[in-house]
Protein backbone atom coordinates (compact mmCIF):
# COMPACT_ATOMS: atom_id res chain seq x y z
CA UNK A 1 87.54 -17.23 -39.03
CA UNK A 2 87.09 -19.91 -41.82
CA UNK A 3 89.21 -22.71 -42.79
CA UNK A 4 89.08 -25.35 -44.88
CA UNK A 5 89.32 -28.90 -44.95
CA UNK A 6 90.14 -29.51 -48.80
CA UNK A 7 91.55 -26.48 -49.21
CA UNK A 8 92.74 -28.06 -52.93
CA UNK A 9 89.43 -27.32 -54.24
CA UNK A 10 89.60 -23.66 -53.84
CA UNK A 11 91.85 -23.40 -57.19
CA UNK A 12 88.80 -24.30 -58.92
CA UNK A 13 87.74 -20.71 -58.23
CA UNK A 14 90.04 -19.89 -61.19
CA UNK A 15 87.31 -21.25 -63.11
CA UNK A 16 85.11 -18.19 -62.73
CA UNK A 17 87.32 -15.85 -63.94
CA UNK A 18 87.97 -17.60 -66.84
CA UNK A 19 84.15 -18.18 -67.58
CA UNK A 20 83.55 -14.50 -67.18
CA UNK A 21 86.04 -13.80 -70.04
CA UNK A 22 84.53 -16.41 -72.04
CA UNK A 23 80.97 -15.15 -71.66
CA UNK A 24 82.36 -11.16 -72.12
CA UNK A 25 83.82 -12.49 -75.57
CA UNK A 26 80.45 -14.32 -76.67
CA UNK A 27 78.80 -11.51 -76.03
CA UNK A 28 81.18 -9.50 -77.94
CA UNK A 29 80.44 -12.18 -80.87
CA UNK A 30 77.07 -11.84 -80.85
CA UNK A 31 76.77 -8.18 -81.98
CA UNK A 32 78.96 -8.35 -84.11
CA UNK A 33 76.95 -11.45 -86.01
CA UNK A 34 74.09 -9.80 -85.19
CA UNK A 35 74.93 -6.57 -87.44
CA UNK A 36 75.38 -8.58 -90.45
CA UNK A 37 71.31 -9.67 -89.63
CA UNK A 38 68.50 -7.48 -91.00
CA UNK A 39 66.22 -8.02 -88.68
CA UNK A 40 65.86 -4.99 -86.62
CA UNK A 41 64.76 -6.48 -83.87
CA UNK A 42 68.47 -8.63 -83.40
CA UNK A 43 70.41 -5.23 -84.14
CA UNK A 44 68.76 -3.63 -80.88
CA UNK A 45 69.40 -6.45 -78.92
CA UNK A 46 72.44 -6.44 -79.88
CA UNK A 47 73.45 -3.33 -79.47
CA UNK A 48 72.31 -3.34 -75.84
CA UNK A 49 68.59 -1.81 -76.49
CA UNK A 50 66.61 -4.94 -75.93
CA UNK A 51 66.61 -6.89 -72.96
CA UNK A 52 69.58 -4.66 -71.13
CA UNK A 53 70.46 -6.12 -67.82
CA UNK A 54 68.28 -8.85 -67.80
CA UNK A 55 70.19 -10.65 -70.05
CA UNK A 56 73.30 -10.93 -67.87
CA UNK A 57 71.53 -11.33 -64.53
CA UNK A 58 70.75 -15.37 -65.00
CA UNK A 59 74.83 -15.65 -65.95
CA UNK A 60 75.58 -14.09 -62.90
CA UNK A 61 73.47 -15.81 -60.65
CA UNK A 62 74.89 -18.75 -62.05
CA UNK A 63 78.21 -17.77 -61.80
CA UNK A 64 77.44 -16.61 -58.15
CA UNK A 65 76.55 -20.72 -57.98
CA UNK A 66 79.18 -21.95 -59.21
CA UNK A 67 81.15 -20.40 -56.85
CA UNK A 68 79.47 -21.51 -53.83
CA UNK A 69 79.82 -25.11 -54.96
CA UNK A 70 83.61 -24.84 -55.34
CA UNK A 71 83.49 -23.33 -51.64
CA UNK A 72 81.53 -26.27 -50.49
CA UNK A 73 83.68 -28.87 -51.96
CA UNK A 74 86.50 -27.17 -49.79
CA UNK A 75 84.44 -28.12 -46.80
CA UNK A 76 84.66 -24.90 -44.89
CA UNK A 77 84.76 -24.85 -41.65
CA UNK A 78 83.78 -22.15 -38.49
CA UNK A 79 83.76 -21.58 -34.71
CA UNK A 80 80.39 -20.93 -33.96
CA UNK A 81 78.72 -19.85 -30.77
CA UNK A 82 75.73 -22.47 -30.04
CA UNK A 83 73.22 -23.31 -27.53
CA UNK A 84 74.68 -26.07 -25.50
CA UNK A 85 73.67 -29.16 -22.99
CA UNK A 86 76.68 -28.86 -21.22
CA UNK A 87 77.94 -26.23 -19.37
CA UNK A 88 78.22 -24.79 -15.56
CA UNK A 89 75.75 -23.03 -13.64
CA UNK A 90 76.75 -21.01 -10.19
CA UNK A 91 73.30 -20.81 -8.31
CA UNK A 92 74.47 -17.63 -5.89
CA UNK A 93 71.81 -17.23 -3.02
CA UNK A 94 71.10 -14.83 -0.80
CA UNK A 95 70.84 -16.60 2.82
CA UNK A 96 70.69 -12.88 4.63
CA UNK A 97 68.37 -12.36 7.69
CA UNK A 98 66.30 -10.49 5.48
CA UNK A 99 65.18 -13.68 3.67
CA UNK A 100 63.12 -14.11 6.47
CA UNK A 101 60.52 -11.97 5.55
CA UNK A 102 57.46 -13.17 4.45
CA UNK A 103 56.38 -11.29 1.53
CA UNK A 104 56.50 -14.72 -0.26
CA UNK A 105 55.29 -17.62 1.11
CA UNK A 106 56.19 -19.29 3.46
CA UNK A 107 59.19 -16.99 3.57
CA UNK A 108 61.84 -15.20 0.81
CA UNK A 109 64.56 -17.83 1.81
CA UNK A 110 62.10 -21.43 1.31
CA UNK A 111 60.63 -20.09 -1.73
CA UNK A 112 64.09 -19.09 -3.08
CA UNK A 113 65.18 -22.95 -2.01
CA UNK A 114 61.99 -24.48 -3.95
CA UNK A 115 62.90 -22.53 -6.94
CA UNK A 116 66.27 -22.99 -6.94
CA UNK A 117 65.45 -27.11 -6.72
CA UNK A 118 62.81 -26.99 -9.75
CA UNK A 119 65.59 -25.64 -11.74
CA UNK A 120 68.09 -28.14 -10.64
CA UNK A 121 65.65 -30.88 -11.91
CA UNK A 122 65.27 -29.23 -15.32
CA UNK A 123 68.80 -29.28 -15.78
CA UNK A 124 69.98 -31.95 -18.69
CA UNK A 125 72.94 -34.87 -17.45
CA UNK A 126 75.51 -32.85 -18.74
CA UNK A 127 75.47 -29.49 -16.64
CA UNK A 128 77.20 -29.17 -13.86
CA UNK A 129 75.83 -27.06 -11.15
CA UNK A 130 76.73 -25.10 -8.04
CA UNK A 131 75.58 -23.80 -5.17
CA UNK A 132 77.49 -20.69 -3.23
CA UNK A 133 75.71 -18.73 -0.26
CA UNK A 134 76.16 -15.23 0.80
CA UNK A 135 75.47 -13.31 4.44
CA UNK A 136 78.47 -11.52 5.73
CA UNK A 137 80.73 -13.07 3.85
CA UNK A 138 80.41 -15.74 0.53
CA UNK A 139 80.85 -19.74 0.67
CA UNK A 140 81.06 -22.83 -2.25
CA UNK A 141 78.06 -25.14 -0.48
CA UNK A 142 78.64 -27.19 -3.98
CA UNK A 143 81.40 -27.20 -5.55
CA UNK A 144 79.89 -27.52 -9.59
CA UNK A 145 78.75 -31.06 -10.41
CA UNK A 146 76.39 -33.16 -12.21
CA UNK A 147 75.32 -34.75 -8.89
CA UNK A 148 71.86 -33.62 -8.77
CA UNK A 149 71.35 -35.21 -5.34
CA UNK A 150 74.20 -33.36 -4.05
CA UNK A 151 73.15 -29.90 -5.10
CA UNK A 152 69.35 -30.18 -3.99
CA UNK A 153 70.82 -31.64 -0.64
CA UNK A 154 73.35 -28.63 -0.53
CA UNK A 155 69.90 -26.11 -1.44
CA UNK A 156 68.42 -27.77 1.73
CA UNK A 157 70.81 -27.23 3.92
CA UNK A 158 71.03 -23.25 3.02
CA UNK A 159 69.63 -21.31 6.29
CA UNK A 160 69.27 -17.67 6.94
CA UNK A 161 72.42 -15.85 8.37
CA UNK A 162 72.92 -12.07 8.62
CA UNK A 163 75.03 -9.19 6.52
CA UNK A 164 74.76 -9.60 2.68
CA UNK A 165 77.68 -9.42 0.52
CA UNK A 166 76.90 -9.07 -2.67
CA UNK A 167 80.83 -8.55 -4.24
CA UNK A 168 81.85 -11.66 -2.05
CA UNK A 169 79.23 -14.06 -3.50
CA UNK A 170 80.14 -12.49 -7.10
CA UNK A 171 84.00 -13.59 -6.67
CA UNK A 172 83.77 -16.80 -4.37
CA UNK A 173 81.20 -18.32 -7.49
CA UNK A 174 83.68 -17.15 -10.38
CA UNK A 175 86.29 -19.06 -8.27
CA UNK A 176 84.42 -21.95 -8.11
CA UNK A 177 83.85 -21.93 -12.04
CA UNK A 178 87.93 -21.19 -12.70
CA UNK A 179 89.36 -23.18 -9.63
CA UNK A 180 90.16 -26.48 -12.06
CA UNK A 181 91.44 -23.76 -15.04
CA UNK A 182 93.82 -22.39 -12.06
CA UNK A 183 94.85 -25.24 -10.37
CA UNK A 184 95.91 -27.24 -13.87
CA UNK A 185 99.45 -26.33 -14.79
CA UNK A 186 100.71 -24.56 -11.70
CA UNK A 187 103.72 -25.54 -9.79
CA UNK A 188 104.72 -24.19 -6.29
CA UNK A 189 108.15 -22.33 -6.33
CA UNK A 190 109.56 -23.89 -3.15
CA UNK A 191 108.20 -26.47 -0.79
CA UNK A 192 106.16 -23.50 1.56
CA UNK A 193 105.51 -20.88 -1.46
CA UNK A 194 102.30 -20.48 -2.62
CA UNK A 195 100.95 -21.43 -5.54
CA UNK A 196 101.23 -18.37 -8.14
CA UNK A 197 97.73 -17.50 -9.42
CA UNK A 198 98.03 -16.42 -13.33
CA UNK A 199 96.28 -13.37 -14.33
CA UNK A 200 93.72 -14.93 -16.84
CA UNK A 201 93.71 -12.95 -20.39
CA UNK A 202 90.43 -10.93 -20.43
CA UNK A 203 87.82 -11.98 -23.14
CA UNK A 204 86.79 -10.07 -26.07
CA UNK A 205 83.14 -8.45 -25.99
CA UNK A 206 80.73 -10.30 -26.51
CA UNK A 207 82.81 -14.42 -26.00
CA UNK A 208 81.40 -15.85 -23.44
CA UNK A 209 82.28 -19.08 -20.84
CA UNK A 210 80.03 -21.84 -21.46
CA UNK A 211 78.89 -20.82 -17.87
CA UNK A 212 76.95 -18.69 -16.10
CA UNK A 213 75.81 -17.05 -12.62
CA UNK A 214 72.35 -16.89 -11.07
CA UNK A 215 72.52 -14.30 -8.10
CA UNK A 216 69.67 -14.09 -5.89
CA UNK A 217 69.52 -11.42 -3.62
CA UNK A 218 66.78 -9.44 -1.77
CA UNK A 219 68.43 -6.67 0.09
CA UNK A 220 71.61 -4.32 -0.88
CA UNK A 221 75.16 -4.95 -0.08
CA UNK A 222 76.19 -3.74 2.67
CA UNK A 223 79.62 -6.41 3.65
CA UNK A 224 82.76 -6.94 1.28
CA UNK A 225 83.60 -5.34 -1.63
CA UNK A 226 81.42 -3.35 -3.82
CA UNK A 227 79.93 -5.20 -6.37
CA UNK A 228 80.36 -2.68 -9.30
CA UNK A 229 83.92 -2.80 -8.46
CA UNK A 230 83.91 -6.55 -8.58
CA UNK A 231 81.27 -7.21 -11.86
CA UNK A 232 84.16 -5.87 -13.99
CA UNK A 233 86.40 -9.13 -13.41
CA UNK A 234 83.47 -11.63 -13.89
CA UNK A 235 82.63 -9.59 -17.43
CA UNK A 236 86.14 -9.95 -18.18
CA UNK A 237 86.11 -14.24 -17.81
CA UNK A 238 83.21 -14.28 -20.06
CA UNK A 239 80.48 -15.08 -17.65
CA UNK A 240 77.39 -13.60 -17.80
CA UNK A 241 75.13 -13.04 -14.43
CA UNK A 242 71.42 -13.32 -14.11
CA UNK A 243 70.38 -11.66 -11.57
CA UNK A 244 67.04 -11.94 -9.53
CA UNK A 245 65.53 -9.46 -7.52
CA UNK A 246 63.53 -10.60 -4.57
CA UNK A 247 60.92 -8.12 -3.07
CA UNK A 248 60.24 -4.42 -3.88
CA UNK A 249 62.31 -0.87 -4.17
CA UNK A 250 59.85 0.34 -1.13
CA UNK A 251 60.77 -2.63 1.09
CA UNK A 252 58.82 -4.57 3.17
CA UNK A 253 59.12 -4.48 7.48
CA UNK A 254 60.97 -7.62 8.87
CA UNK A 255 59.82 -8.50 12.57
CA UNK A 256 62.36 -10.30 14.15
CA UNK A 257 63.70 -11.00 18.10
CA UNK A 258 61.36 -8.25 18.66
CA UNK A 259 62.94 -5.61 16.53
CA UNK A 260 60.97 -4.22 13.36
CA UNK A 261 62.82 -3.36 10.40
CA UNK A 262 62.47 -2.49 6.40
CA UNK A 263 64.35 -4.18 3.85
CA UNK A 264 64.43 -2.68 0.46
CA UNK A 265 65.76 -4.23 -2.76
CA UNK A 266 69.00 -2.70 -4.47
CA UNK A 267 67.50 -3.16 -7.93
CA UNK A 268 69.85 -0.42 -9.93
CA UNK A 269 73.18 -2.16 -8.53
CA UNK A 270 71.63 -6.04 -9.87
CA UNK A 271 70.30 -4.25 -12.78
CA UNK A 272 73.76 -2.47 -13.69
CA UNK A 273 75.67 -6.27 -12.83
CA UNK A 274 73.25 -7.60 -15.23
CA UNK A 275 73.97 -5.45 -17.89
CA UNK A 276 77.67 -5.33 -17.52
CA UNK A 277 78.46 -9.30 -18.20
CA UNK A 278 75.40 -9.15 -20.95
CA UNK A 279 72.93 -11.02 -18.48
CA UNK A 280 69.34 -10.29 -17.55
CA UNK A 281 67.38 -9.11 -14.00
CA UNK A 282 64.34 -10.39 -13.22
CA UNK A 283 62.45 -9.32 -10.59
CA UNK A 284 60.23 -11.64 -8.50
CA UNK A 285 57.39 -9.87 -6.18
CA UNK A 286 55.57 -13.13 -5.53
CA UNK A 287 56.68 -16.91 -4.86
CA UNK A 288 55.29 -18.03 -8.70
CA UNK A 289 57.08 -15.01 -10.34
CA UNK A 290 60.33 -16.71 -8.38
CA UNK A 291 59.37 -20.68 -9.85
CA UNK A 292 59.07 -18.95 -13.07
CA UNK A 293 62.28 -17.09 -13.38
CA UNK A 294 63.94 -20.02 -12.32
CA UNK A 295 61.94 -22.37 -15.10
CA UNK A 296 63.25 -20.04 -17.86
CA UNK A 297 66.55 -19.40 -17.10
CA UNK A 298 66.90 -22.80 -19.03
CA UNK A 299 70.53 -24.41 -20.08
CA UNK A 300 69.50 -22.28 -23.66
CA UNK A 301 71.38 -19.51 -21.48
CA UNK A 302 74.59 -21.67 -21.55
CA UNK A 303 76.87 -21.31 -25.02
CA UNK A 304 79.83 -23.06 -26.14
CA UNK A 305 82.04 -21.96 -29.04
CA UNK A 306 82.82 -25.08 -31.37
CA UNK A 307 84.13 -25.99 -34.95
CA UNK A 308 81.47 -26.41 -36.81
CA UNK A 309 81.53 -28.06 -40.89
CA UNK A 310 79.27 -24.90 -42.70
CA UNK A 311 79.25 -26.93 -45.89
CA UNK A 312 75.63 -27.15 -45.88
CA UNK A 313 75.03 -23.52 -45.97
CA UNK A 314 77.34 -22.69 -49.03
CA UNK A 315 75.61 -26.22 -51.11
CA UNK A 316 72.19 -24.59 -50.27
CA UNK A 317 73.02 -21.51 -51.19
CA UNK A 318 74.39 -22.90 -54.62
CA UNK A 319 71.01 -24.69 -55.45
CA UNK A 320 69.00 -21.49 -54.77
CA UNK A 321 71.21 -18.98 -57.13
CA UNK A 322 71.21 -22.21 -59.76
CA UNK A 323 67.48 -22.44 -59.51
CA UNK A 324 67.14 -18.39 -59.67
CA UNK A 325 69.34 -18.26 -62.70
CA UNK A 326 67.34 -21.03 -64.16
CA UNK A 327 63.83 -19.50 -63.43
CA UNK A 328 64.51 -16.18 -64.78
CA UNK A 329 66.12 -17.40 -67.92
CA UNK A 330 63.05 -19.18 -68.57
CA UNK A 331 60.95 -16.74 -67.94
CA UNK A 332 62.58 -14.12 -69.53
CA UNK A 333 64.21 -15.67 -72.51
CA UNK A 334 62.55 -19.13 -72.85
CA UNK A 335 65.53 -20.71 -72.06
CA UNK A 336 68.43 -22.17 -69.48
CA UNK A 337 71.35 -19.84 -68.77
């Protein structure tokens, strides 16, 4: 939606009307002074057999100008969706037994870690970042800050558990982005009542959060709720997921306590979660695939909608019809409109 800040300029819009009737009624005047010419050349031209629509295109397009100019003296404003340096990141990983496996080097759940702390030192001042871990059941390690020492200390401290549940980790790191929005202007009813939880309003298609979710994961969920049944309340807050696939759809063994066992990658249920908050999967077979997934899922990935002066856009695109009315004149007609 556009608004204005000098609105008062708009009335000069009336001015294009009015120029249109003036330049209908010259025309008008020039045929009929043209008839009372004997040059036969002048007659055609009047009469509308010479240059045709050429000779009303450089009025237009200056017309066209004019009336960008008056909208940019309005100063019109718009909410715009743009890249931005601040924002929150949820880094969601995986800390299942299967992470032991070592497919990547020195195993899934230390290569996840270095990756995971590359990114964090990419990040600009003004993110704040995250860290939740999943096995069984989900956890906030790091609550979202712009602590960088606090996040790669919480990454270090991440060690491999059992179960994965995928649905937990989804909820437990859109609670962590939402638990300042639902603690803010909530009262308790009575001294031992809980605290009501609103039901947030669910965002259009296509607004997003300026924050986002990187889930890790190398094995399917098999704890917690389903996470198709959960992705539908994270698309509905506006937060996209990028999800990252570690391993293969075959699997790979895991030898561990003696016991031998394959692990296989759920890639259709990270691909659907991807799709259905308007993320991205990735898919990492090897510890450098891993770093660079991590080293382009950049703060670019974080929006933010803001009011934003477009005035520059409507005085540039004044000057261009201005100069097109001007060049064709000339050429056409040897001279200005």
């Amino acid at each position: 939606m556009m608004e204005f800040q000098w609105p008062v300029m708009l009335w000069g819009l009336f001015l294009v009307p009015v120029l249109i009737a003036l330049y209908v009624l010259a025309q008008r005047r020039r045929q009929r002074y043209a008839l009372r010419y004997a040059s036969l050349s002048l007659v055609r031209e009047a009469l509308g057999r010479g240059p045709g629509w050429r000779r009303h295109l450089p009025a237009a397009l200056f017309l066209l100008g004019l009336a960008a100019m008056l909208f940019a003296l309005a100063r019109p404003t718009s909410v715009v969706t743009l890249p931005s340096q601040e924002g929150t990141v949820i880094l969601t990983i995986d800390v299942s037994g299967s992470m032991r496996a070592d497919d990547l080097k020195p195993d899934r759940l230390t290569a996840a870690k270095a990756a995971a702390r590359a990114f964090v030192e990419k990040q600009p001042p003004g993110v704040k970042l995250g860290v939740v871990s999943f096995s069984d059941n989900a956890f906030l390690v790091q609550a979202p800050t712009t602590d960088k020492e606090a996040v790669l200390a919480a990454i270090n401290r991440l060690t491999p558990q059992r179960g994965t549940a995928i649905g937990s980790a989804l909820l437990t790191s859109l609670d962590a982005l939402f638990e300042e929005a639902g603690i803010e202007g909530s009262a308790p009813l009575a001294p031992n009542q809980p605290t009501p939880t609103p039901t947030p309003t669910p965002l259009p298609r296509g607004v997003y959060e300026p924050a986002l979710i990187v889930l890790l994961t190398d094995g399917e969920s098999n704890r917690g709720p389903r996470p198709l049944e959960v992705v539908e309340q994270v698309a509905a807050r506006g937060v996209r997921v990028y999800t990252v696939g570690v391993g293969s759809v075959e699997g790979t063994i895991l030898r561990t306590a003696g016991r031998a066992m394959r692990v296989r990658l759920d890639e259709e249920t990270l691909k659907a979660i991807a799709q259905a908050t308007d993320g991205a999967y990735f898919n990492a077979s090897t510890e450098s695939d891993l770093r660079s997934i991590y080293e382009n899922l950049s703060t670019q990935l974080v929006f933010r909608k803001t009011a934003t002066e477009i005035t520059a856009l409507f005085t540039a695109a004044a000057a261009l019809l201005s100069l097109a009315a001007g060049a064709l004149s000339l050429l056409w007609f040897n001279r200005l409109p």
